[in-house]
Protein backbone atom coordinates (compact mmCIF):
# COMPACT_ATOMS: atom_id res chain seq x y z
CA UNK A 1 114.43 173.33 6.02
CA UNK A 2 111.93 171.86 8.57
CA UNK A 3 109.16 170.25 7.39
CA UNK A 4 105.57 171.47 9.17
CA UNK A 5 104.01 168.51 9.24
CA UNK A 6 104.93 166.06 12.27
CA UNK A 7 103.62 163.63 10.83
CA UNK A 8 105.70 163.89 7.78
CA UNK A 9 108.57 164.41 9.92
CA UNK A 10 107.89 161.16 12.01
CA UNK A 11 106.98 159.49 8.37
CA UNK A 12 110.20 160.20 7.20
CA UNK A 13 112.45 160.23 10.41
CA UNK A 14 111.18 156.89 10.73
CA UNK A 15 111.52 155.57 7.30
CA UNK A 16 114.94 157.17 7.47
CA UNK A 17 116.07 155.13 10.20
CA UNK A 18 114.56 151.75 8.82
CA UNK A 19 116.31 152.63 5.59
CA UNK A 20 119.56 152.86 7.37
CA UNK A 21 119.44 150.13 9.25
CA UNK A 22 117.71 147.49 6.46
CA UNK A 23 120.60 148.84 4.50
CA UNK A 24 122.95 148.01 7.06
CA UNK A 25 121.98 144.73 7.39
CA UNK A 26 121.42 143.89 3.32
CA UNK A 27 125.06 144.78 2.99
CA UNK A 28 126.13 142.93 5.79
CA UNK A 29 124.09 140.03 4.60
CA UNK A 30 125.14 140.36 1.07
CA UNK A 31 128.84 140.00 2.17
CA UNK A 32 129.03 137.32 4.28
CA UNK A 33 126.31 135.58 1.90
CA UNK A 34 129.75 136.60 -0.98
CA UNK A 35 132.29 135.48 1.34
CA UNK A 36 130.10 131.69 1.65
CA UNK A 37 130.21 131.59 -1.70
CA UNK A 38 133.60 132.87 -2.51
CA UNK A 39 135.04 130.54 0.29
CA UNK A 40 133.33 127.60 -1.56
CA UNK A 41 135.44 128.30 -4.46
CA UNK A 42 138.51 128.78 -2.35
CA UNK A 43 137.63 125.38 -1.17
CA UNK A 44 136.92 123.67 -4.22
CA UNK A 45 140.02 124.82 -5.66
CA UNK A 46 142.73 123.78 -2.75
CA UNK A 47 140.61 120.72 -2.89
CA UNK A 48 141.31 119.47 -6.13
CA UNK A 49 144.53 121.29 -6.35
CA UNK A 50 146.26 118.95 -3.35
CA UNK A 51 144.20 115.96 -5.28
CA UNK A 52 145.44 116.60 -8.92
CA UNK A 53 148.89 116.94 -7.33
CA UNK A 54 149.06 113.70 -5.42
CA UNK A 55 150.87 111.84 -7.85
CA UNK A 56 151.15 111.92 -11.17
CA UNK A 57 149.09 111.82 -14.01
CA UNK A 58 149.48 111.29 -17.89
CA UNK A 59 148.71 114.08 -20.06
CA UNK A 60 145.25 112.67 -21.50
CA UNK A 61 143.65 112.89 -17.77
CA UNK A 62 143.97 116.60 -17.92
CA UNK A 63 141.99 116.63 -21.01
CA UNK A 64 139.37 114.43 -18.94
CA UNK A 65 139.76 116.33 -15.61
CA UNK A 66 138.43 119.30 -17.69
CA UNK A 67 135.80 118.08 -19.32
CA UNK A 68 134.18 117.36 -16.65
CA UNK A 69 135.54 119.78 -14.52
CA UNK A 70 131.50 121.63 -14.11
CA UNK A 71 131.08 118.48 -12.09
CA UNK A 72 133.76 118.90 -9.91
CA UNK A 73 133.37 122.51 -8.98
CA UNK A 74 129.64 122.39 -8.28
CA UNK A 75 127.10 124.51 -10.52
CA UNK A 76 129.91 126.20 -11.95
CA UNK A 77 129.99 126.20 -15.85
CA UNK A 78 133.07 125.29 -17.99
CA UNK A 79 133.72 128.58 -19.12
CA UNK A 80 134.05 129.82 -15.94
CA UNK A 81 137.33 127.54 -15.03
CA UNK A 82 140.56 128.00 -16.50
CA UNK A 83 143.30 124.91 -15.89
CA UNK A 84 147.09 125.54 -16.32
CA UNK A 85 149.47 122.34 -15.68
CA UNK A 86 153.30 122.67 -15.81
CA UNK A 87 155.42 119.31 -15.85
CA UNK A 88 158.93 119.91 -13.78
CA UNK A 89 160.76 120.80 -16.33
CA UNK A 90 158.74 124.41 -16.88
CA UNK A 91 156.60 122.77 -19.83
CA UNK A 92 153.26 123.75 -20.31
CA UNK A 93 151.22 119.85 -20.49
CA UNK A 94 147.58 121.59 -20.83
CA UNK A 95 146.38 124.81 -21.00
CA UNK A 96 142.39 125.61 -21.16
CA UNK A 97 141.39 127.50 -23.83
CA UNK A 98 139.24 130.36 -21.77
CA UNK A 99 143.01 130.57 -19.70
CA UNK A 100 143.93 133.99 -19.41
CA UNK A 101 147.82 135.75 -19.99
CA UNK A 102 147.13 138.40 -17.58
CA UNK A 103 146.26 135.87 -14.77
CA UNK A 104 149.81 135.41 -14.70
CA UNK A 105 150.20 132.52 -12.17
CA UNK A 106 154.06 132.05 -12.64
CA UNK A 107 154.30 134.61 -9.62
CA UNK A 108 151.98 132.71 -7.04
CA UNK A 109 154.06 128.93 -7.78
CA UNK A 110 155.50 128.61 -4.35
CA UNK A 111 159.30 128.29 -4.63
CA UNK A 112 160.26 124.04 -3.65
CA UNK A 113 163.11 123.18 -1.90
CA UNK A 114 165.53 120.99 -3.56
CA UNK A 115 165.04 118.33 -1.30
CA UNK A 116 161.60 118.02 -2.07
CA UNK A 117 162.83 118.53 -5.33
CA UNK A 118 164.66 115.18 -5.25
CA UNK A 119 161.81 113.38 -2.96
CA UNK A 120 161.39 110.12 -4.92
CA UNK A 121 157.64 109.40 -6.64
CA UNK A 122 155.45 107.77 -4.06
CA UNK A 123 154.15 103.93 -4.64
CA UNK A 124 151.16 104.72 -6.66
CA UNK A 125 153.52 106.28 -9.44
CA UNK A 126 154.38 102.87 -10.51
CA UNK A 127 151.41 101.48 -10.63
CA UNK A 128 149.85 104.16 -12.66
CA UNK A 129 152.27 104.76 -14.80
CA UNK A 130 152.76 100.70 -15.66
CA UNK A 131 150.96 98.55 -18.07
CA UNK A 132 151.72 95.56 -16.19
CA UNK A 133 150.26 94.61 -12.87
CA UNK A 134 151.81 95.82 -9.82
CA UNK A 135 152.21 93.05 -8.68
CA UNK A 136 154.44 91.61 -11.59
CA UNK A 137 156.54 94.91 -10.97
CA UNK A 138 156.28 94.30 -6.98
CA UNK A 139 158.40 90.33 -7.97
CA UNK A 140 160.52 92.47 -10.43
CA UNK A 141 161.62 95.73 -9.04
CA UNK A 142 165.15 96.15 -10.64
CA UNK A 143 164.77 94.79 -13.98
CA UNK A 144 164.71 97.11 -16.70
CA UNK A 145 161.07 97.58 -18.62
CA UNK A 146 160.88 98.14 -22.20
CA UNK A 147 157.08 98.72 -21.68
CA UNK A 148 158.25 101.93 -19.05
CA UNK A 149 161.09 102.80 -21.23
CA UNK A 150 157.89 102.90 -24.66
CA UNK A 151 155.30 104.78 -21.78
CA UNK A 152 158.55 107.52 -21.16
CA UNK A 153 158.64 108.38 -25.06
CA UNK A 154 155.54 108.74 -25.12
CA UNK A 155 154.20 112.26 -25.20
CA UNK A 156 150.39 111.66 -23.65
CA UNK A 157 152.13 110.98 -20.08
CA UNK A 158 153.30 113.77 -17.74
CA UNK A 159 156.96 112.31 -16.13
CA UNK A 160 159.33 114.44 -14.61
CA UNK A 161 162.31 112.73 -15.43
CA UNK A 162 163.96 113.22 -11.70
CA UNK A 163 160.72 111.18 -10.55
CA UNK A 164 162.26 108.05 -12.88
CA UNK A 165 165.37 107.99 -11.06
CA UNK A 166 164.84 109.11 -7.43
CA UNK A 167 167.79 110.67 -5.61
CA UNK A 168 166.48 108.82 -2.47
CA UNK A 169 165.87 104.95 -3.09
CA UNK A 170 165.38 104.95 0.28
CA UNK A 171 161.88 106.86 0.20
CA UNK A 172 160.59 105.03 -3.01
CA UNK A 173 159.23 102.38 -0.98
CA UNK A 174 158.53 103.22 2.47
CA UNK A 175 157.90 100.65 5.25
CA UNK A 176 154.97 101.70 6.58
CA UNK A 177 152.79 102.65 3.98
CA UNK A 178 152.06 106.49 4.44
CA UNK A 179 154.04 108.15 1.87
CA UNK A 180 152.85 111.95 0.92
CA UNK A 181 154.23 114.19 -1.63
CA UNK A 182 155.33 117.25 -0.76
CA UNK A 183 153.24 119.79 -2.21
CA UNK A 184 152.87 123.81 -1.54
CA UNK A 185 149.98 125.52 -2.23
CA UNK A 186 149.65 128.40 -2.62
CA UNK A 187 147.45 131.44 -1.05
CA UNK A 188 144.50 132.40 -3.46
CA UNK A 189 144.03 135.68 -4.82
CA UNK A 190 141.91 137.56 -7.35
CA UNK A 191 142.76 139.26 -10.16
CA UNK A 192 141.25 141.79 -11.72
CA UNK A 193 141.63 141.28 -15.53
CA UNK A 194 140.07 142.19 -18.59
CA UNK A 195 137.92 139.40 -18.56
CA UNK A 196 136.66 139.97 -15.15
CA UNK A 197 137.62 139.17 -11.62
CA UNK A 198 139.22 135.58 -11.69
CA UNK A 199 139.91 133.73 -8.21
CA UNK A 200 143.13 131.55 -8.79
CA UNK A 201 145.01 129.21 -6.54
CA UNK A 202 148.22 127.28 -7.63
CA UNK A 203 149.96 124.19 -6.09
CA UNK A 204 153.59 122.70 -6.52
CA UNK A 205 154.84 119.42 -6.29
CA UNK A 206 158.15 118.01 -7.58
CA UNK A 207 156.98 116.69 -10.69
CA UNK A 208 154.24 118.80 -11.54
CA UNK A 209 152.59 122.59 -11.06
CA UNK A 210 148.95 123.40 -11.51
CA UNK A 211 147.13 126.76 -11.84
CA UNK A 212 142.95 126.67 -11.50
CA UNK A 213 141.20 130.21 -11.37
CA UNK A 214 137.74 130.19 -11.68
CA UNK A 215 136.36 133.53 -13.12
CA UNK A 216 134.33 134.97 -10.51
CA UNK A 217 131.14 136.41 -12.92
CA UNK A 218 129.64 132.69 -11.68
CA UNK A 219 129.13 134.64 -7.95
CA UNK A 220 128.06 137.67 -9.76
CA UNK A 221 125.54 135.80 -11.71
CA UNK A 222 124.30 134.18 -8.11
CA UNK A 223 124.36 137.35 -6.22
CA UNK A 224 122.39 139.46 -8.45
CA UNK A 225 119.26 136.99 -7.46
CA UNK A 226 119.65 138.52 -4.21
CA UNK A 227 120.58 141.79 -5.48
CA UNK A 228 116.97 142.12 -6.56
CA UNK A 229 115.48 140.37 -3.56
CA UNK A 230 116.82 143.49 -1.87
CA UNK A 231 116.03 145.75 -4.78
CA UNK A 232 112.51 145.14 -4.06
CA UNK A 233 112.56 144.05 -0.71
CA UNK A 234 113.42 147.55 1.07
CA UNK A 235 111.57 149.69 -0.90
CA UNK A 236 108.79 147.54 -0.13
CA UNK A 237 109.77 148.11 3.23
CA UNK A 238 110.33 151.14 3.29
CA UNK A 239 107.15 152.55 2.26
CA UNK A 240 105.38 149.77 4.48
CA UNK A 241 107.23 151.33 6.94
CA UNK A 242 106.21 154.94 6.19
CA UNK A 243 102.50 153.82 6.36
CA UNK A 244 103.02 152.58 9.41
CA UNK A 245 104.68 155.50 10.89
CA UNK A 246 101.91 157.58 9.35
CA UNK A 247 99.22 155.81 11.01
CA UNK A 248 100.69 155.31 13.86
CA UNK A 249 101.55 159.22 14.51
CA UNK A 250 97.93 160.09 12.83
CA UNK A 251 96.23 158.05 16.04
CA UNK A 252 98.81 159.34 18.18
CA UNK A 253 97.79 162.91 17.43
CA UNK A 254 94.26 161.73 17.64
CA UNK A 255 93.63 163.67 21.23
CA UNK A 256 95.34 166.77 19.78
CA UNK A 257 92.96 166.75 16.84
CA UNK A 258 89.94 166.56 19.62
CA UNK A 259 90.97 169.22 21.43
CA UNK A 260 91.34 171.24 18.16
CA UNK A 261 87.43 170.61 17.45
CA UNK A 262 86.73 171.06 20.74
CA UNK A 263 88.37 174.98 20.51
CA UNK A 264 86.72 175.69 17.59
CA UNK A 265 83.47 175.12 18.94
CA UNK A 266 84.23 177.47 21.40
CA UNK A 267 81.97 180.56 21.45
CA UNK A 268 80.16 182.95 23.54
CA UNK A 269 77.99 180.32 23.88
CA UNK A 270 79.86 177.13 23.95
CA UNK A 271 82.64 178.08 27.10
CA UNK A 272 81.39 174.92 28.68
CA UNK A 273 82.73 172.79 26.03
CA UNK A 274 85.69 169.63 27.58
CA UNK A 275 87.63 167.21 26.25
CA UNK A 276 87.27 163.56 27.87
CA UNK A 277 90.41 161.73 29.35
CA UNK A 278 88.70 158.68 28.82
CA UNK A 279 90.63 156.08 26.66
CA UNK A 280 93.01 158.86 26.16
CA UNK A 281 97.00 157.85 26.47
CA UNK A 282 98.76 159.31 29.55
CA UNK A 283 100.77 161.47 27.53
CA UNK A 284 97.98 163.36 26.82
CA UNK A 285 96.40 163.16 30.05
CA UNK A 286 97.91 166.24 31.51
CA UNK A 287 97.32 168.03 28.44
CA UNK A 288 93.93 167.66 28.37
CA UNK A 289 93.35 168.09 32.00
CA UNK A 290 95.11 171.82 31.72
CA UNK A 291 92.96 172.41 29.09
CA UNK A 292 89.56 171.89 30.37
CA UNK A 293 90.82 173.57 33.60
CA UNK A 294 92.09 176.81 31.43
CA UNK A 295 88.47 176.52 29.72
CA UNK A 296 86.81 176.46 33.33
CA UNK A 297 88.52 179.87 34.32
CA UNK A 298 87.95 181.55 31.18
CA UNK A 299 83.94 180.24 31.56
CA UNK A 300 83.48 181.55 34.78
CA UNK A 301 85.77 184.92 34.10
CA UNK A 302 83.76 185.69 30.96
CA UNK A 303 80.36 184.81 32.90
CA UNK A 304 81.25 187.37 35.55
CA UNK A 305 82.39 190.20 33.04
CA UNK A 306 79.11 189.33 31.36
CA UNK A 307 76.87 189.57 34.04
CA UNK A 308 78.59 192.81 35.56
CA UNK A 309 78.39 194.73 32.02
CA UNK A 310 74.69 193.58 31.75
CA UNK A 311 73.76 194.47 35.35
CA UNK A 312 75.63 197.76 35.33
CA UNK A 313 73.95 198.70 31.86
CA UNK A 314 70.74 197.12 33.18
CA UNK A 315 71.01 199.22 36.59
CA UNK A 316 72.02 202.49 35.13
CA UNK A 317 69.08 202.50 32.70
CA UNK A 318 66.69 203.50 35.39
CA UNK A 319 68.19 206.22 36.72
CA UNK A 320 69.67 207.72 33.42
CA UNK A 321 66.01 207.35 32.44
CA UNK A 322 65.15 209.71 35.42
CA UNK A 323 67.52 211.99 35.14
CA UNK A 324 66.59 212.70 31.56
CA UNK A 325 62.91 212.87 32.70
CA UNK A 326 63.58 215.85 35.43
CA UNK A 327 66.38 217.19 33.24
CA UNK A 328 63.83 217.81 29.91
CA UNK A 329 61.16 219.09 32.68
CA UNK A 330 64.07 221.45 34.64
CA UNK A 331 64.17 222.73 30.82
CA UNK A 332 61.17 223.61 30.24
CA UNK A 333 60.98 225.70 33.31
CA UNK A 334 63.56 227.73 32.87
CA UNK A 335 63.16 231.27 30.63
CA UNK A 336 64.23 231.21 27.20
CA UNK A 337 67.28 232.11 25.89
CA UNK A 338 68.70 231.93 29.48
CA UNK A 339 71.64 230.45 30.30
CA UNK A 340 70.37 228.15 32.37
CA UNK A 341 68.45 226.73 29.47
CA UNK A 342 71.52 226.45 27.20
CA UNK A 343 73.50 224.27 30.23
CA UNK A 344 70.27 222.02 31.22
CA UNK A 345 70.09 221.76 27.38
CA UNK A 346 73.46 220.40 27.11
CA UNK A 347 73.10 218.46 30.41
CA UNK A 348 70.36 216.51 28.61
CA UNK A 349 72.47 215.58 25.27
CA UNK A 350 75.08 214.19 27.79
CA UNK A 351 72.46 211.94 29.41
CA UNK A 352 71.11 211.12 26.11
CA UNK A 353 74.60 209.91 25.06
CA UNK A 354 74.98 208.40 28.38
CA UNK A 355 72.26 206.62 27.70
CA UNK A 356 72.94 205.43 24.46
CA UNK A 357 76.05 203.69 25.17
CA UNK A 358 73.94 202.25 28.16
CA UNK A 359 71.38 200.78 25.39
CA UNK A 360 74.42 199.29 23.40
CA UNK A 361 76.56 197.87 25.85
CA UNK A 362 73.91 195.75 27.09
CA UNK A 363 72.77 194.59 23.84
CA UNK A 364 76.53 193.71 23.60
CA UNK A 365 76.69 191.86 26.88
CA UNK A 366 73.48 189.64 25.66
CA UNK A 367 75.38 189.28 22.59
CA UNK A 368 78.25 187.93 23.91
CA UNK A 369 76.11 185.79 26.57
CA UNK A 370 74.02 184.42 23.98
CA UNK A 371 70.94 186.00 25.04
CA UNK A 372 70.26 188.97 22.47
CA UNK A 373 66.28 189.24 21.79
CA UNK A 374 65.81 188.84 18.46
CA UNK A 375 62.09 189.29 17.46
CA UNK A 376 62.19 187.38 13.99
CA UNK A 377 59.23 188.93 11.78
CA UNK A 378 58.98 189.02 7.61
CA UNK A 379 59.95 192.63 6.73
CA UNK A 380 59.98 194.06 3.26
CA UNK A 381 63.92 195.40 3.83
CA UNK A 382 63.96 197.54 0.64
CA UNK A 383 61.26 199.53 2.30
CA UNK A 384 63.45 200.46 5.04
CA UNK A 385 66.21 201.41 3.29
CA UNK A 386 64.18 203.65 1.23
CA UNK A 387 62.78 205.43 4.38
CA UNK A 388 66.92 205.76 5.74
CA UNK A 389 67.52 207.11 1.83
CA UNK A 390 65.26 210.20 2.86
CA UNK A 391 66.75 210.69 6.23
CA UNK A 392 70.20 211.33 4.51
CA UNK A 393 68.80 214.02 2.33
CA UNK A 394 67.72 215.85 5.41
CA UNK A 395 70.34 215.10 7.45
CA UNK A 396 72.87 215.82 4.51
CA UNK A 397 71.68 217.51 1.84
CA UNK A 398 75.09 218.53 0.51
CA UNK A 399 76.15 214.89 -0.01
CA UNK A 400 75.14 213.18 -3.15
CA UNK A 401 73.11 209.88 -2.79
CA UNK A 402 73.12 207.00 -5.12
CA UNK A 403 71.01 204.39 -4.79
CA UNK A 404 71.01 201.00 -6.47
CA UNK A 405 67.93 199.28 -4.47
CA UNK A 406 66.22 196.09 -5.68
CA UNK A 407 62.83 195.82 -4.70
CA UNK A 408 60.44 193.97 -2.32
CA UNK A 409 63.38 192.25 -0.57
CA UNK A 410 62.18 190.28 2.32
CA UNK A 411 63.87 189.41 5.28
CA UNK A 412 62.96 187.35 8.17
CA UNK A 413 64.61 189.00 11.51
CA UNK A 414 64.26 191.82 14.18
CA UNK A 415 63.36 194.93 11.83
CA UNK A 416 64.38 197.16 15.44
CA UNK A 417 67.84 195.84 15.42
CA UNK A 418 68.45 195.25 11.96
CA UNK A 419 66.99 199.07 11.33
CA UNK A 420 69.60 200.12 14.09
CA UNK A 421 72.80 198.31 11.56
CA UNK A 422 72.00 200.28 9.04
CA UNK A 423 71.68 203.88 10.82
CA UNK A 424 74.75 202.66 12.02
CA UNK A 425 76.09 202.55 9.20
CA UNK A 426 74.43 205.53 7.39
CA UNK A 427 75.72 207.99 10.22
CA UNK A 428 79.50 207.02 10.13
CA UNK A 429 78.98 207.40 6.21
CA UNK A 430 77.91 210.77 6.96
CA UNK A 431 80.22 211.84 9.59
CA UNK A 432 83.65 210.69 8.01
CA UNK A 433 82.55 211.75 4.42
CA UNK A 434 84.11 214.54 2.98
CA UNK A 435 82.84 218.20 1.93
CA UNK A 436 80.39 218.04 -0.71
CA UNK A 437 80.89 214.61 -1.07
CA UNK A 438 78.76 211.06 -1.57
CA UNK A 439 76.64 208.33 -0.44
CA UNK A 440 75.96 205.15 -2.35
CA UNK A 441 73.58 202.52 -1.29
CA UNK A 442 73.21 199.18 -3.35
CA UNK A 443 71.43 196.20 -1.77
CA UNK A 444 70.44 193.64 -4.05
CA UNK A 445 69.81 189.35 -3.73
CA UNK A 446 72.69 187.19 -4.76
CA UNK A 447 71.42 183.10 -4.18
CA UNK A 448 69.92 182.73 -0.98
CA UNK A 449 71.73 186.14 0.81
CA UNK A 450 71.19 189.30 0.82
CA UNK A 451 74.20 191.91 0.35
CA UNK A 452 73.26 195.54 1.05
CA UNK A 453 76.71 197.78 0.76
CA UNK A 454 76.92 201.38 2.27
CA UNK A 455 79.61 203.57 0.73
CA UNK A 456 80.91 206.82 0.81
CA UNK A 457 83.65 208.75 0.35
CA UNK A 458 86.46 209.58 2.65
CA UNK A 459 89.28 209.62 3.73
CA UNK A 460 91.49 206.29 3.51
CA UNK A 461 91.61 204.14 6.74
CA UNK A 462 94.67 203.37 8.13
CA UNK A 463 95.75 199.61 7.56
CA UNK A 464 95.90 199.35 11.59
CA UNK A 465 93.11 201.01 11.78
CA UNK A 466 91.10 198.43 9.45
CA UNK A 467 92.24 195.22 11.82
CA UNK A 468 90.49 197.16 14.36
CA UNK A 469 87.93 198.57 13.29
CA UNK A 470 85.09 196.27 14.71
CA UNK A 471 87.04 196.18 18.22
CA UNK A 472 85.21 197.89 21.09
CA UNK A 473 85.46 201.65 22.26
CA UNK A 474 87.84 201.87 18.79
CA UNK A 475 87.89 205.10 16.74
CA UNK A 476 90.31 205.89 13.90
CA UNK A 477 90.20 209.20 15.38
CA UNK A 478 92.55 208.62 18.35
CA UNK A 479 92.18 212.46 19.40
CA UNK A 480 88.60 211.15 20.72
CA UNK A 481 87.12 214.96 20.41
CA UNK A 482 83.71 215.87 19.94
CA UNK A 483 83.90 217.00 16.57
CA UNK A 484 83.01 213.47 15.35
CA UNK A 485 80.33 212.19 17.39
CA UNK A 486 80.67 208.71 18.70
CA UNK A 487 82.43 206.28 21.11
CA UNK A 488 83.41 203.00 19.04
CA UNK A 489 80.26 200.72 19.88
CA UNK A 490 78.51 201.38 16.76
CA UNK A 491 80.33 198.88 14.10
CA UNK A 492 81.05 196.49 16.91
CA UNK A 493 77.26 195.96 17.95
CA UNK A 494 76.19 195.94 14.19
CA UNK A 495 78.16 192.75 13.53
CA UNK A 496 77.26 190.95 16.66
CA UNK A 497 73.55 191.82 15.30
CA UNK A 498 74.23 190.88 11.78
CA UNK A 499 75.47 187.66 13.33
CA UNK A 500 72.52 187.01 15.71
CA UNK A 501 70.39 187.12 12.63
CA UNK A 502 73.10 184.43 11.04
CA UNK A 503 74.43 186.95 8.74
CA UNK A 504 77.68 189.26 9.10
CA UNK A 505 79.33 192.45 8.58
CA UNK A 506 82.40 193.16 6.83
CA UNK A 507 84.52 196.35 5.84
CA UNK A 508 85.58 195.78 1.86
CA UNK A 509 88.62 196.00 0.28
CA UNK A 510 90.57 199.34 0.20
CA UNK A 511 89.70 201.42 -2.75
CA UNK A 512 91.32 204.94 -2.66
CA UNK A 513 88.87 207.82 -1.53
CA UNK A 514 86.28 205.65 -0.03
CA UNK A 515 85.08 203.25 2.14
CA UNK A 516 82.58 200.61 2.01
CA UNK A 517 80.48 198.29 4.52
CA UNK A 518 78.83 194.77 3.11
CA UNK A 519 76.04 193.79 5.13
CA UNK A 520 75.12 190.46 4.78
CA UNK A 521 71.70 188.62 5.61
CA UNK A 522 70.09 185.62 4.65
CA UNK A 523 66.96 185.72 2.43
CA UNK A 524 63.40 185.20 3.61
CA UNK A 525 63.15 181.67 2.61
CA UNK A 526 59.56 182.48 0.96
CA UNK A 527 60.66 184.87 -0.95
């Protein structure tokens, strides 16, 4: 579904497309920022895996490597690092106590060739494992050592046997110096366990294998920091965002909302109303050039229908005025009862018709130019709609009138024209009521108006008929005979004088049977 608003649309679009890309680049950042910190740990592991399996070690450093193993691994905490050494043999030589079955690392010991296998110990071996100075070994190298012989029964040190009696004498001392174990190590993995996802790495050497996962909760821990930096941060953003998109489309559609108040206070008499260019963005520029020139035609068109309907109306009132003149005096020469008098007769109700639309379609041309006469006096209003309230009884006796008339209402306005609304009124209420039917009047002061209603009964008006009803030359009766006086100009030039005296003229709401006109007028103000 589309919204309506553009400036929703743009509010959202944009906020949209900020969300997807902040998102876009918090996940991107959030993995490389997991892969830093996961390939720290990878580090730190193959680190102290190729240094714990130089050369090696009794089994009472293990217990010391772990204890301060936090150290050695950074900000990680104990619990997080499991240790798992193997002597040669298969043996397990120390085991943490957080080290987990299902890591199973047996699988991830790279297989050692037998060669390495029977690589002899390199230099340092002696010297660690020996009470005595090296260099008392160094004078001594082939005499047996009860003090070895005591250090290999005991259980604290980690020897492979094969490492006592190298297969290779050659290698046990080399000449220059620079003797390395062989050692694989192995690629690290994760596994997913029970316990959570452990990172584990394992190296092998001839006389010793060693297993260090470190349980991977310690990156969680870290990352969730920045989990709720971005938790916050684009939400934050987001809406910042949005109110920035919605101001910035508001002041975008600042010209458009001009041009709207500038349309609205078009009128008959505000056709020379623009719109200024200046400071306005040059996407708008052509917009509101095509719109002052479109306002500039329809001036100068309406000014010219104007003028010709008031000049025509103006110009045929003279003559119409003379023809009725000779017309009443060809009457009264004639002989009575002639025919001549019966067709002069009618000749002079066409003039006077003639003439009446004259009257009213200039009034409606100064209406619609602005210019209507209004002669503002204090009238007492009830008055004249008691004097209209005895014209229908003589005019239509059959009906029957209701009136509902409060008195001494005073209005301030042109008692001519305001007196011409109501006859208006009164004589379609008469002419499209039904047979023995009724009139009701009620006028009455509600605030600071004045609502006068004219009802009657009738027939019910056509729902296109009621949009329509206040257009020009309209008559529900589109037969246009001559049974129903009229020629659509009455309702029309009631409103526009109902609104020249800053009031209006409406046509209520349906009710069967009947129909119903609401004058309204504002109230003398010393009333």
């Amino acid at each position: 579904m589309k919204l309506k608003s553009f400036r929703v649309r743009i509010a959202l679009l944009s906020a949209l497309l900020a969300g997807t890309a902040i998102t876009g680049f918090s996940g991107v950042t959030y993995f490389l920022f997991y892969q830093s910190k996961l390939n720290a740990i990878d580090n730190d592991i193959k680190e102290h895996l190729l240094r714990e399996s130089l050369v090696p070690r009794p089994t009472f450093h293990w217990q010391a490597y772990e204890k301060n193993r936090a150290s050695f691994l950074g900000n990680q905490t104990q619990n997080a690092i499991a240790l798992l050494v193997i002597d040669a043999n298969g043996k397990t030589i120390h085991q943490s106590q957080n080290w987990q079955i299902e890591l199973y690392p047996e699988s991830l010991f790279p297989n050692f060739p037998n060669s390495a296998i029977a690589n002899p110990r390199p230099p340092q071996i002696e010297s660690q494992l020996s009470t005595k100075p090296p260099n008392l070994e160094a004078r001594r190298p082939s005499r047996p050592n009860p003090n070895r012989n005591r250090l290999e029964g005991n259980a604290s040190f980690a020897i492979p046997p094969k490492l006592e009696q190298p297969a290779n004498p050659s290698l046990e001392r080399p000449q220059d110096g620079s003797f390395e174990v062989p050692r694989n190590l192995s690629d690290l993995v994760t596994r997913n366990i029970s316990t959570g996802k452990w990172r584990m790495g394992t190296v092998s050497a001839p006389f010793i294998r060693i297993a260090i996962a470190v349980n991977l909760q310690v990156i969680d821990h870290e990352m969730s920091a920045v989990q709720n930096v971005f938790l916050i941060a684009v939400p934050l953003t987001l809406l910042l965002v949005m109110l920035g998109a919605w101001w910035l489309s508001g002041d975008a559609l600042k010209p458009i909302r001009n041009i709207t108040a500038t349309i609205r206070r078009v009128n008959a008499k505000g056709l020379n109303q623009r719109t200024s260019i200046v400071n306005m963005d040059v996407e708008f520029v052509e917009l509101v050039q095509v719109f002052n020139q479109m306002m500039e035609r329809l001036e100068r068109s309406f000014l010219q229908a104007s003028r010709f309907s008031a000049d025509a109306a103006h110009e045929l009132k003279t003559p119409l005025a003379i023809l009725q003149g000779e017309l009443e005096l060809a009457l009264q020469r004639t002989e009575t009862g002639s025919a001549m008098q019966q067709t002069i007769s009618n000749l002079i109700d066409e003039v006077c018709r003639l003439s009446s639309i004259t009257r009213k379609l200039l009034l409606l041309s100064l209406a619609d130019a602005g210019r209507m006469n209004v002669q503002s006096t204090a009238f007492n209003f009830s008055q004249v709609l008691d004097e209209l309230a005895e014209d229908i009884e003589i005019l239509a006796p059959e009906l029957k009138l209701k009136l509902d008339i409060s008195p001494n209402l005073k209005v301030l306005g042109d008692r001519e024209l305001l007196t011409q609304v109501l006859q208006n009124l009164i004589n379609n209420a008469i002419k499209y009521n039904l047979p023995n039917g009724w009139i009701q009047i009620l006028a009455k002061q509600k605030g600071n108006s004045l609502f006068i209603t004219v009802s009657n009964s009738s027939k019910d008006i056509p729902a296109g008929d009621r949009d329509r009803i206040f257009e020009r030359f309209h008559r529900a009766d589109h037969s246009r005979n001559r049974e129903v006086e009229g020629f659509g100009l009455g309702l029309s030039l009631s409103r526009e004088i109902s609104r020249a005296h800053n009031g209006n003229l409406q046509l209520d709401q349906a009710i069967s049977g009947s129909t119903s006109f609401t004058l309204l007028l504002p109230i003398h103000p010393h009333h």
